[in-house]
N, C-alpha and C. Protein backbone atom coordinates (compact mmCIF):
# COMPACT_ATOMS: atom_id res chain seq x y z
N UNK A 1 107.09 91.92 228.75
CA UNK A 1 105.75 92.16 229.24
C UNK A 1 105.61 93.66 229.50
N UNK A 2 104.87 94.42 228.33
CA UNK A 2 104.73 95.51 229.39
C UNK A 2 103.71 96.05 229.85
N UNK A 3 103.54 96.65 231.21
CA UNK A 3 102.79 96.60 232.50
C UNK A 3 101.51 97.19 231.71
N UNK A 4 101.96 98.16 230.75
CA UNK A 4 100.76 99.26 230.23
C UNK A 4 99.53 98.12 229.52
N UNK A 5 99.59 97.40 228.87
CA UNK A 5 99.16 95.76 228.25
C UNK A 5 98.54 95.21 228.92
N UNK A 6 98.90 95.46 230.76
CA UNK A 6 97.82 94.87 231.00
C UNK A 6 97.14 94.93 232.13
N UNK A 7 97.27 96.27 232.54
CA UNK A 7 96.17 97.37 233.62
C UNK A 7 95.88 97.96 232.66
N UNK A 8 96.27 98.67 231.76
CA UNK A 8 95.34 99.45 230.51
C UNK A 8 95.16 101.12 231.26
N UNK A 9 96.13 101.38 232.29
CA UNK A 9 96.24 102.43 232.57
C UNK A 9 97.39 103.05 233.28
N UNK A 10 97.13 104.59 232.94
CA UNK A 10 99.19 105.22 232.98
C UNK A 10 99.11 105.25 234.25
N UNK A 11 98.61 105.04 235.07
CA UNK A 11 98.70 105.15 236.59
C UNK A 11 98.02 104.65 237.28
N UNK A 12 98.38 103.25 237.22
CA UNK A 12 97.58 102.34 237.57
C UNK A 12 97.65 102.18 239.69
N UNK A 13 96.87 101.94 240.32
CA UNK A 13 96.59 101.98 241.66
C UNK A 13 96.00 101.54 242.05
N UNK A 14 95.91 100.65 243.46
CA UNK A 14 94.77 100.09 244.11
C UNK A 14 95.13 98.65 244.47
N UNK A 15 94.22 97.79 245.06
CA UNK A 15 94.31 96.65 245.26
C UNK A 15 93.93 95.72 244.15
N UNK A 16 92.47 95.85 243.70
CA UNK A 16 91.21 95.70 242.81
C UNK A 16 92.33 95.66 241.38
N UNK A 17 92.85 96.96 240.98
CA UNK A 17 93.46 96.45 239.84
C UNK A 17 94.68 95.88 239.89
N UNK A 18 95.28 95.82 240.90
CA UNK A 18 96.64 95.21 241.07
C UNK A 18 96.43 93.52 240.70
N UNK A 19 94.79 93.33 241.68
CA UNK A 19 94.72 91.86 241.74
C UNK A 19 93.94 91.67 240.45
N UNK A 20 93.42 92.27 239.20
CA UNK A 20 92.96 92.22 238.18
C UNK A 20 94.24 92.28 237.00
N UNK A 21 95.26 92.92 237.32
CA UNK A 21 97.18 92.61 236.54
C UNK A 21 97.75 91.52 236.94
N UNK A 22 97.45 90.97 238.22
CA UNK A 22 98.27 89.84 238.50
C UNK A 22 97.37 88.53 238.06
N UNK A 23 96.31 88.15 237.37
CA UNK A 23 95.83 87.75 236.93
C UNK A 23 95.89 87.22 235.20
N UNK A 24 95.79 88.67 234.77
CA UNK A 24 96.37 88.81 233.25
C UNK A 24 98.38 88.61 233.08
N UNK A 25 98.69 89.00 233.94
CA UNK A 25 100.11 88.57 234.05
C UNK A 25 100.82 87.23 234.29
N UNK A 26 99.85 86.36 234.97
CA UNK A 26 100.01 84.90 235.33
C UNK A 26 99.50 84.39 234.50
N UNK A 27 98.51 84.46 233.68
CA UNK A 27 98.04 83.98 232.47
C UNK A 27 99.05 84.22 231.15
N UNK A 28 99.60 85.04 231.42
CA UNK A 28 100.95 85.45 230.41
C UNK A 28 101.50 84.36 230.50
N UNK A 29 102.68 84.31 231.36
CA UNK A 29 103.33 83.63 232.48
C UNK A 29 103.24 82.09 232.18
N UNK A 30 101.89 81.94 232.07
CA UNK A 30 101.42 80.51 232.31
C UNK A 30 101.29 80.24 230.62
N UNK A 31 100.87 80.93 229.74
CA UNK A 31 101.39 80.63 228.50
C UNK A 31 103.08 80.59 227.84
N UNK A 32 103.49 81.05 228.66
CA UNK A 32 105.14 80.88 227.96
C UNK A 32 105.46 80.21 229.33
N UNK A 33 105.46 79.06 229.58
CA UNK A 33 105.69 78.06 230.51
C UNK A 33 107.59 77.80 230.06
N UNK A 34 108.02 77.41 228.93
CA UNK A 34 109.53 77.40 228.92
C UNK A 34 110.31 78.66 228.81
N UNK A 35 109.68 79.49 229.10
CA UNK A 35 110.49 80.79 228.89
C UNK A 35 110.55 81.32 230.43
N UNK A 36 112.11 81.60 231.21
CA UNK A 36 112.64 81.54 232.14
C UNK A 36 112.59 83.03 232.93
N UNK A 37 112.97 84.21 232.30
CA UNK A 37 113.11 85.06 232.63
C UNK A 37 111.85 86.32 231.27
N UNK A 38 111.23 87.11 232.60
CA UNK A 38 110.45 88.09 231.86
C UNK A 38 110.75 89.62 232.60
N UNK A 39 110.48 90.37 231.74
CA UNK A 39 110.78 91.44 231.74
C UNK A 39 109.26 92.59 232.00
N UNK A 40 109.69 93.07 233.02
CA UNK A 40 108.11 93.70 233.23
C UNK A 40 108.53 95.10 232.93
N UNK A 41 107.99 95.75 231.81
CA UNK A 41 108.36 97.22 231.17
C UNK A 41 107.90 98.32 231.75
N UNK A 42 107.57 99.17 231.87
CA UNK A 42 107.12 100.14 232.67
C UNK A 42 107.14 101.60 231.76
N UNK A 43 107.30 101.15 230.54
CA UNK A 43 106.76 101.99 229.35
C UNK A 43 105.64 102.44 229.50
N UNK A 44 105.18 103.59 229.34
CA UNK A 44 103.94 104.43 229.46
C UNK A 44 102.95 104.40 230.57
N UNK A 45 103.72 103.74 231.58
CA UNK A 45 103.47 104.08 232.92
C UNK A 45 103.85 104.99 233.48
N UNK A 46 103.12 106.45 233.53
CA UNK A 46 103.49 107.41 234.81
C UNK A 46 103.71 107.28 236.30
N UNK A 47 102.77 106.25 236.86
CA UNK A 47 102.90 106.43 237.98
C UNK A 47 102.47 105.25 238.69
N UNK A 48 102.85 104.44 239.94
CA UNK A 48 102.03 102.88 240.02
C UNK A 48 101.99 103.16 241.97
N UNK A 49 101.13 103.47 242.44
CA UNK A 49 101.18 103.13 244.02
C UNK A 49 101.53 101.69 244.43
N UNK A 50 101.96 101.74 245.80
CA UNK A 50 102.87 100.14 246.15
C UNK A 50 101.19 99.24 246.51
N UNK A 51 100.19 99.71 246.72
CA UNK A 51 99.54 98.18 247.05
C UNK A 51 99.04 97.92 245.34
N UNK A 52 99.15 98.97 244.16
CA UNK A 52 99.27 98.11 243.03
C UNK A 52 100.27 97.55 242.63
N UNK A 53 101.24 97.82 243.25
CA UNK A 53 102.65 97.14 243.04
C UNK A 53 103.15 95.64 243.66
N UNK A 54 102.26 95.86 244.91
CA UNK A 54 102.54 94.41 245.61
C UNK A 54 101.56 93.40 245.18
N UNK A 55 100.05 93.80 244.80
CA UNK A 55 99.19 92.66 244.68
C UNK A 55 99.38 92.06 242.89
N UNK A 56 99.84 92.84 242.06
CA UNK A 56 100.59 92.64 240.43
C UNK A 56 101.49 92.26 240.61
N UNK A 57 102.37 93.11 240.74
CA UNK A 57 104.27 92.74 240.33
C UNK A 57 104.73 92.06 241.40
N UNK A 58 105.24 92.22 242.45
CA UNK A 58 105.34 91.59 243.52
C UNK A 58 105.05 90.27 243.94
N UNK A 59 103.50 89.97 243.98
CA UNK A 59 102.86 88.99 244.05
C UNK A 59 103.08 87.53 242.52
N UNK A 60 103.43 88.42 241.57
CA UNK A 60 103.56 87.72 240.75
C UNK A 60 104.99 86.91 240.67
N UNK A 61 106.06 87.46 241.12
CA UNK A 61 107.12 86.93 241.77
C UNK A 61 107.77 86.34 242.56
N UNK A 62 106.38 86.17 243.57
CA UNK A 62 106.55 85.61 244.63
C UNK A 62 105.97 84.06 244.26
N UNK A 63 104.88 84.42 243.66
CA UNK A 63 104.45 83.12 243.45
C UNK A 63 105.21 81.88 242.12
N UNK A 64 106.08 82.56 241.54
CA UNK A 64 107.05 82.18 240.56
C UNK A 64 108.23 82.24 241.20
N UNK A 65 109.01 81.84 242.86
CA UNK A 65 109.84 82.59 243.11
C UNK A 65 110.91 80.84 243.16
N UNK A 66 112.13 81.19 242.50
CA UNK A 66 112.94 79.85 242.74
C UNK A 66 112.56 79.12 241.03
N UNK A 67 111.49 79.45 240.02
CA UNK A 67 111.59 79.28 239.11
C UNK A 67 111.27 80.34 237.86
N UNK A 68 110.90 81.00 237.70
CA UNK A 68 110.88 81.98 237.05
C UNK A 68 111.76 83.59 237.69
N UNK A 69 112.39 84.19 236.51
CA UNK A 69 112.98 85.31 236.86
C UNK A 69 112.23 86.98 236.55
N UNK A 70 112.05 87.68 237.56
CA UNK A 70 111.63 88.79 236.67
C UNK A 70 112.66 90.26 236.61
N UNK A 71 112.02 90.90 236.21
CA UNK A 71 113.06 92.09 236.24
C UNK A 71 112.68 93.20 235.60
N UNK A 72 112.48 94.68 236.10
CA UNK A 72 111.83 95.72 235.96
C UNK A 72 112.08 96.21 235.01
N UNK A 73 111.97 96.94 233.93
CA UNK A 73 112.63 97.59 233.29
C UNK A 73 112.00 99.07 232.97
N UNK A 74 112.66 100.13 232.18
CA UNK A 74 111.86 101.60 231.76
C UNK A 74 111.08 101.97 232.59
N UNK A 75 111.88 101.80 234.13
CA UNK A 75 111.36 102.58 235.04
C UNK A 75 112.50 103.86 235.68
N UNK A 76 112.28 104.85 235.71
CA UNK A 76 113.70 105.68 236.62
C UNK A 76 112.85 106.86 237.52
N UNK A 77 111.08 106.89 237.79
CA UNK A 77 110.95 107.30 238.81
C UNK A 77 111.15 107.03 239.72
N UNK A 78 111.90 108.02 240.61
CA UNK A 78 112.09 107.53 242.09
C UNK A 78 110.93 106.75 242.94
N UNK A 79 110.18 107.93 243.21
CA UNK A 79 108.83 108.03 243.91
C UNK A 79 107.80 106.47 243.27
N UNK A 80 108.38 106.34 242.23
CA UNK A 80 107.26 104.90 241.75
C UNK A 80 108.46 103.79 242.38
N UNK A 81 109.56 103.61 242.23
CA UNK A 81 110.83 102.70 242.46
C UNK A 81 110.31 102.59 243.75
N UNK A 82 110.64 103.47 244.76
CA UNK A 82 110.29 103.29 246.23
C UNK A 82 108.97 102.80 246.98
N UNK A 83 108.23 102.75 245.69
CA UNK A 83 106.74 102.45 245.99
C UNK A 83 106.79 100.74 245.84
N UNK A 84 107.41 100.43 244.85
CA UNK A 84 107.59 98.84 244.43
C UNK A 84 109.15 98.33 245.70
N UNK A 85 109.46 99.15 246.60
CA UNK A 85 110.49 98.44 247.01
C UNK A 85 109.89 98.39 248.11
N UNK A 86 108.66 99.38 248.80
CA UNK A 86 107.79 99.38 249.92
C UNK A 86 107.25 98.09 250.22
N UNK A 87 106.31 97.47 248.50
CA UNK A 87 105.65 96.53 248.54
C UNK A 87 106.34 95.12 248.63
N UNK A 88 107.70 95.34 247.78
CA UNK A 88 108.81 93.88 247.89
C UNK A 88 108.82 93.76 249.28
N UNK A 89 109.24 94.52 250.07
CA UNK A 89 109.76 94.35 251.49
C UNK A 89 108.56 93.66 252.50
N UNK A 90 107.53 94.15 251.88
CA UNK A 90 106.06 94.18 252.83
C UNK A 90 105.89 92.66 252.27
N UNK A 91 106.34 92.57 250.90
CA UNK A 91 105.73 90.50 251.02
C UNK A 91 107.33 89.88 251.05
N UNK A 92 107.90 89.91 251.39
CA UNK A 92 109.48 89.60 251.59
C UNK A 92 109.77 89.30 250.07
N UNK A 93 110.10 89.90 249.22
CA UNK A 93 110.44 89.47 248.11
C UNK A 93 110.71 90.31 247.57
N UNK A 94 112.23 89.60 246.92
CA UNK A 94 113.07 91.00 246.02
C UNK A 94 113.03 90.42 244.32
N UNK A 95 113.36 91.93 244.06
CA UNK A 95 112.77 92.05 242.80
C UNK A 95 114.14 93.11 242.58
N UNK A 96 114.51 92.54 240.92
CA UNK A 96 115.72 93.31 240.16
C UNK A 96 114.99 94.24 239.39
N UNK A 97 115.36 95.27 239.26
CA UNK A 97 115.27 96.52 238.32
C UNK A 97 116.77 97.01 237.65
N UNK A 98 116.15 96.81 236.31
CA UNK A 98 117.33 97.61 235.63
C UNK A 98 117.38 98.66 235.26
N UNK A 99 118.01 99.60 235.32
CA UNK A 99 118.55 100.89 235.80
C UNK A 99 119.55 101.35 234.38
N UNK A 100 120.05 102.64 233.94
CA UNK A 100 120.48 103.17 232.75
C UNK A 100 121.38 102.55 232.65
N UNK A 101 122.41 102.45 233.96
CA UNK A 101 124.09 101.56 233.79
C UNK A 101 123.93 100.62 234.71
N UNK A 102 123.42 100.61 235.51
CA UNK A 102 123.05 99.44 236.28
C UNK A 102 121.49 98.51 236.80
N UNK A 103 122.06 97.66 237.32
CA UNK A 103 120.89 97.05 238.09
C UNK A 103 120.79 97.21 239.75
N UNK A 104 119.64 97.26 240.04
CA UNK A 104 119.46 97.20 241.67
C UNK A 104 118.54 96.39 241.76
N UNK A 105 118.84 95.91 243.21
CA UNK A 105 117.91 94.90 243.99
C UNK A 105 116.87 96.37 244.84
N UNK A 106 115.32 95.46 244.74
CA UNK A 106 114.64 95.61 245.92
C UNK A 106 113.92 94.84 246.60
N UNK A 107 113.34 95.59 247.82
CA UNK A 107 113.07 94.27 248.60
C UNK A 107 113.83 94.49 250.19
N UNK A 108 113.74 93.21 250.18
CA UNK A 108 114.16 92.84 251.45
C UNK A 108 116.26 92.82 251.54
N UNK A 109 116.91 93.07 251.88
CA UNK A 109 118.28 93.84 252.33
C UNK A 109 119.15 91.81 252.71
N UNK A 110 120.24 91.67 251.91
CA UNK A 110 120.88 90.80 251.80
C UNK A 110 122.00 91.20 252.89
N UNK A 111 122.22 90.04 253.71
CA UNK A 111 123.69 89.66 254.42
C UNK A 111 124.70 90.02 253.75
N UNK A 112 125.89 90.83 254.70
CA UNK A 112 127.36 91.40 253.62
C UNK A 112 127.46 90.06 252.56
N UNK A 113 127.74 88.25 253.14
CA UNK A 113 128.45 87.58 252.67
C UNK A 113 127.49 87.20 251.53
N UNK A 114 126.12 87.15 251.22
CA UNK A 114 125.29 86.95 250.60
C UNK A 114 125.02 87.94 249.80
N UNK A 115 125.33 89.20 249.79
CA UNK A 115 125.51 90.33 248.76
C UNK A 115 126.70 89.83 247.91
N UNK A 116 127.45 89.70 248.67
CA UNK A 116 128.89 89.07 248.22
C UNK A 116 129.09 88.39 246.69
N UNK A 117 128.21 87.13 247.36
CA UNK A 117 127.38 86.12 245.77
C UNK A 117 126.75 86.46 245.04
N UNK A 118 125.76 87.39 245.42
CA UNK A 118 124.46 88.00 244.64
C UNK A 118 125.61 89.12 243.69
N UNK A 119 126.09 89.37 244.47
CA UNK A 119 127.07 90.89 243.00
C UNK A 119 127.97 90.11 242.23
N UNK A 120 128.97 88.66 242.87
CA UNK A 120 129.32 88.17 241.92
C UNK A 120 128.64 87.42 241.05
N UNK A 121 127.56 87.32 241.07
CA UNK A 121 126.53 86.14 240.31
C UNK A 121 125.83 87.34 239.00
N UNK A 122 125.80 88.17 239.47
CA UNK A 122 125.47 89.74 238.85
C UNK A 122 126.58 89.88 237.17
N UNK A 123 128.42 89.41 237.83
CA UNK A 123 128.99 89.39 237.04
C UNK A 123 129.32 88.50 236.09
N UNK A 124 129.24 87.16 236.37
CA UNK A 124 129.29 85.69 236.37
C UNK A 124 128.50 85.22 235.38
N UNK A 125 127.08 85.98 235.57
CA UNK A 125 125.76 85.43 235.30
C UNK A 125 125.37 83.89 235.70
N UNK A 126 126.06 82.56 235.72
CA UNK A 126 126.26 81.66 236.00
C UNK A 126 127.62 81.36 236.85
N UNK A 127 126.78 80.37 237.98
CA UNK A 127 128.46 79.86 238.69
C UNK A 127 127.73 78.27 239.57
N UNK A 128 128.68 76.94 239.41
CA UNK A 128 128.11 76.20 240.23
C UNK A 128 128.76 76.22 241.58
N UNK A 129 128.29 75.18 242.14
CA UNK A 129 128.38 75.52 243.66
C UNK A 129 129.94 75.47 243.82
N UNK A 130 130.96 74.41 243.48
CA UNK A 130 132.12 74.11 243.54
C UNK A 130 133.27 75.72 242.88
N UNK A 131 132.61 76.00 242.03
CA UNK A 131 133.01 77.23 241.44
C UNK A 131 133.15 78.57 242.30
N UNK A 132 132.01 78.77 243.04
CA UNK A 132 131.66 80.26 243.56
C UNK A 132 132.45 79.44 244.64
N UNK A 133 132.65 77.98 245.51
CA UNK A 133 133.76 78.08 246.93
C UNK A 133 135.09 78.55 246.30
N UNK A 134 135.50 77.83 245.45
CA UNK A 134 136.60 78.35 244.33
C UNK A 134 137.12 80.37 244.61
N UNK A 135 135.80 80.60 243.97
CA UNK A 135 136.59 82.21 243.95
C UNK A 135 135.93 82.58 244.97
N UNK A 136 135.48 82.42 246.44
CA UNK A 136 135.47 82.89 247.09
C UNK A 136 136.10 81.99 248.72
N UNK A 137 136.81 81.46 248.45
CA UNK A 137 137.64 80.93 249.37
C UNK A 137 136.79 79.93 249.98
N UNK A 138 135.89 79.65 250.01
CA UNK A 138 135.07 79.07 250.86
C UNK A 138 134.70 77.30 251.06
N UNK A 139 134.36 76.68 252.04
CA UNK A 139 133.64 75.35 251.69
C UNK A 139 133.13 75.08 250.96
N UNK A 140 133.13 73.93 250.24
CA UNK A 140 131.57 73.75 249.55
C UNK A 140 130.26 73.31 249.81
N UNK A 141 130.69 72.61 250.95
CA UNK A 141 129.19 73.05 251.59
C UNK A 141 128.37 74.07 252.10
N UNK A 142 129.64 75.27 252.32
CA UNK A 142 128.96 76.75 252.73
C UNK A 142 128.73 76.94 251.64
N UNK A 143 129.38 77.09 250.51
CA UNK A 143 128.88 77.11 249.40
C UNK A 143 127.31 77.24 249.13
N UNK A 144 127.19 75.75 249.36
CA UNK A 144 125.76 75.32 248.38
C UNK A 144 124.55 75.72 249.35
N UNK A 145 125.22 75.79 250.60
CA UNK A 145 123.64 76.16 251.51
C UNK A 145 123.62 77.65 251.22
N UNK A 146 124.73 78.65 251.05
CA UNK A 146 124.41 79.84 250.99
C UNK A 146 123.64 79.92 249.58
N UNK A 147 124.04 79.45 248.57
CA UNK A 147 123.32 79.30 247.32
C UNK A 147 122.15 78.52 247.08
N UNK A 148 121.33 78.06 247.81
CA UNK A 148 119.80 77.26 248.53
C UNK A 148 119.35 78.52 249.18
N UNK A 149 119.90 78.96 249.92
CA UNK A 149 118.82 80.10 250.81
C UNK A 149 119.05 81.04 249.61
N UNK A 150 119.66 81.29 249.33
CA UNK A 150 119.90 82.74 248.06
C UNK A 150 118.35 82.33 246.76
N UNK A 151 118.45 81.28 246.38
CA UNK A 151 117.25 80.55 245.63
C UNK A 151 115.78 80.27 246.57
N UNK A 152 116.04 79.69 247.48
CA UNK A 152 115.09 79.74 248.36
C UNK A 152 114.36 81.28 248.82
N UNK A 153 114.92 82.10 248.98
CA UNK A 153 114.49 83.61 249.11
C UNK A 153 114.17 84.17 247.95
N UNK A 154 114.63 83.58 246.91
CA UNK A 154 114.31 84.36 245.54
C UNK A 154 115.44 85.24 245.15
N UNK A 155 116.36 85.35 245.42
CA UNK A 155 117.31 86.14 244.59
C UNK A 155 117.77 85.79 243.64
N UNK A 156 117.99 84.28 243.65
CA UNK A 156 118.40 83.82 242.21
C UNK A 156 118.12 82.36 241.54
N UNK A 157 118.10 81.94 240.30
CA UNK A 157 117.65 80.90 240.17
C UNK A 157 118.49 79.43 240.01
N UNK A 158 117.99 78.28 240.06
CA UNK A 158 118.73 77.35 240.38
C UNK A 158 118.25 76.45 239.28
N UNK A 159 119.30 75.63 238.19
CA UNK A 159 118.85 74.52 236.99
C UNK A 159 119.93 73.77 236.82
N UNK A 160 119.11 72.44 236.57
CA UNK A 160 119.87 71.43 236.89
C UNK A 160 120.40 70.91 235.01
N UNK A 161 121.75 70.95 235.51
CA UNK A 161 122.06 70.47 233.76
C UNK A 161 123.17 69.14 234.16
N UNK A 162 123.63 68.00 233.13
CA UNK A 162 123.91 67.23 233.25
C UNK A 162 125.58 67.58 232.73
N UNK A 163 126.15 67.14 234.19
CA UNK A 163 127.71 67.36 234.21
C UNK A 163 128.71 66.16 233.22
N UNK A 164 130.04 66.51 233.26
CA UNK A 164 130.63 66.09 232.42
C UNK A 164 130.45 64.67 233.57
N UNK A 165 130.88 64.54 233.96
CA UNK A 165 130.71 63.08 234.76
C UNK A 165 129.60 62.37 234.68
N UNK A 166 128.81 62.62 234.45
CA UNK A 166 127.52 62.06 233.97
C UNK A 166 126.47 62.46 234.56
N UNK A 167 126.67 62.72 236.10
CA UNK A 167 125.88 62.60 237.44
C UNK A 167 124.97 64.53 237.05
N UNK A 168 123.84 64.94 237.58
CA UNK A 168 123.21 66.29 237.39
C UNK A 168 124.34 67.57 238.34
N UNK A 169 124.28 68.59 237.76
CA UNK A 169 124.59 69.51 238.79
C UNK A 169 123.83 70.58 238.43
N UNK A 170 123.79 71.22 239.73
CA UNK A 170 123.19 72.17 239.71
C UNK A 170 123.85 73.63 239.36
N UNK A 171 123.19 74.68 238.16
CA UNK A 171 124.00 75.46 237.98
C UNK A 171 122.83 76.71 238.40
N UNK A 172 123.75 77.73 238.97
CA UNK A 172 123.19 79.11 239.68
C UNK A 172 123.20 80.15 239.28
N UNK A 173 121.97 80.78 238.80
CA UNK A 173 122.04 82.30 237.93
C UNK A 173 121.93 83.40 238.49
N UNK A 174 122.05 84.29 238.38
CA UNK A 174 121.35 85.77 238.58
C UNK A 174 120.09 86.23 238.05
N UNK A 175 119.22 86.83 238.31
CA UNK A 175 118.12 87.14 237.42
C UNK A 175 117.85 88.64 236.94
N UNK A 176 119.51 89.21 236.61
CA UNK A 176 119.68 90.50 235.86
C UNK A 176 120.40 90.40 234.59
């Protein structure tokens, strides 16, 4: 998806057009209904203030949050980055950006033990609940509730595929 497509301007700002992108963006969205993870580009965007950042991008994640993944991309202004991490924080919702060698979270600021998961899930890309107590010493019931609130907050997503035993399990992604 990229952003320029559909504010129709390099520096896009405001409320008015934020809530006129998050519109055309959910209509995207809502046409590729089996497609899991989107990519919001930031190609020929100079510059985006955070209340166009929160009522578009933001908002659009929030309201997709626990089933759809998004994730920033061909962005490396600072001053615009900090503007979209203003607005994540202001609607509690984090949002991945990918970065030249890496990815970062913004948003709202994860627990040490919940960073923990989120960076190994980063490496993993997939892990089920029995797995991540596995390599991280843990219960499996701490497990699965830390991996419910981690989905429940939106950091990462949760799909149910059918285990070798027959019975569903649930398997846990990253959304970088």
């Amino acid at each position: 998806m990229k952003l320029f497509d559909f504010c129709k301007s390099n520096m896009p700002h405001g409320n008015k057009l934020g809530k006129e992108t998050f519109n055309e963006m959910r209509d995207y969205v809502e046409k590729h209904r089996s497609q899991t993870f989107f990519e919001i580009s930031f190609t020929d965007i100079e510059f985006a203030d955070s209340s166009f950042s929160r009522e578009s991008i933001i908002l659009l994640a929030k309201v997709y949050r626990s089933n759809k993944g998004f994730i920033i991309t061909n962005l490396y202004d600072e001053d615009v980055i900090d503007n979209i991490n203003y607005a994540a924080v202001a609607l509690d919702q984090p949002l991945t950006i990918k970065l030249e060698n890496e990815t970062k979270l913004l948003g709202p600021a994860l627990t040490k033990s919940n960073l923990e998961i989120f960076n190994l899930l980063k490496i993993k890309k997939k892990v089920t609940t029995s797995q991540l107590a596995s390599l991280l010493n843990m219960s499996v019931p701490n497990a699965s509730s830390k991996l419910k609130k981690l989905v429940d907050d939106g950091y990462i997503l949760r799909f149910e595929e059918t285990a070798e035993t027959g019975g569903i399990e649930f398997i846990y992604q990253s959304i970088c």
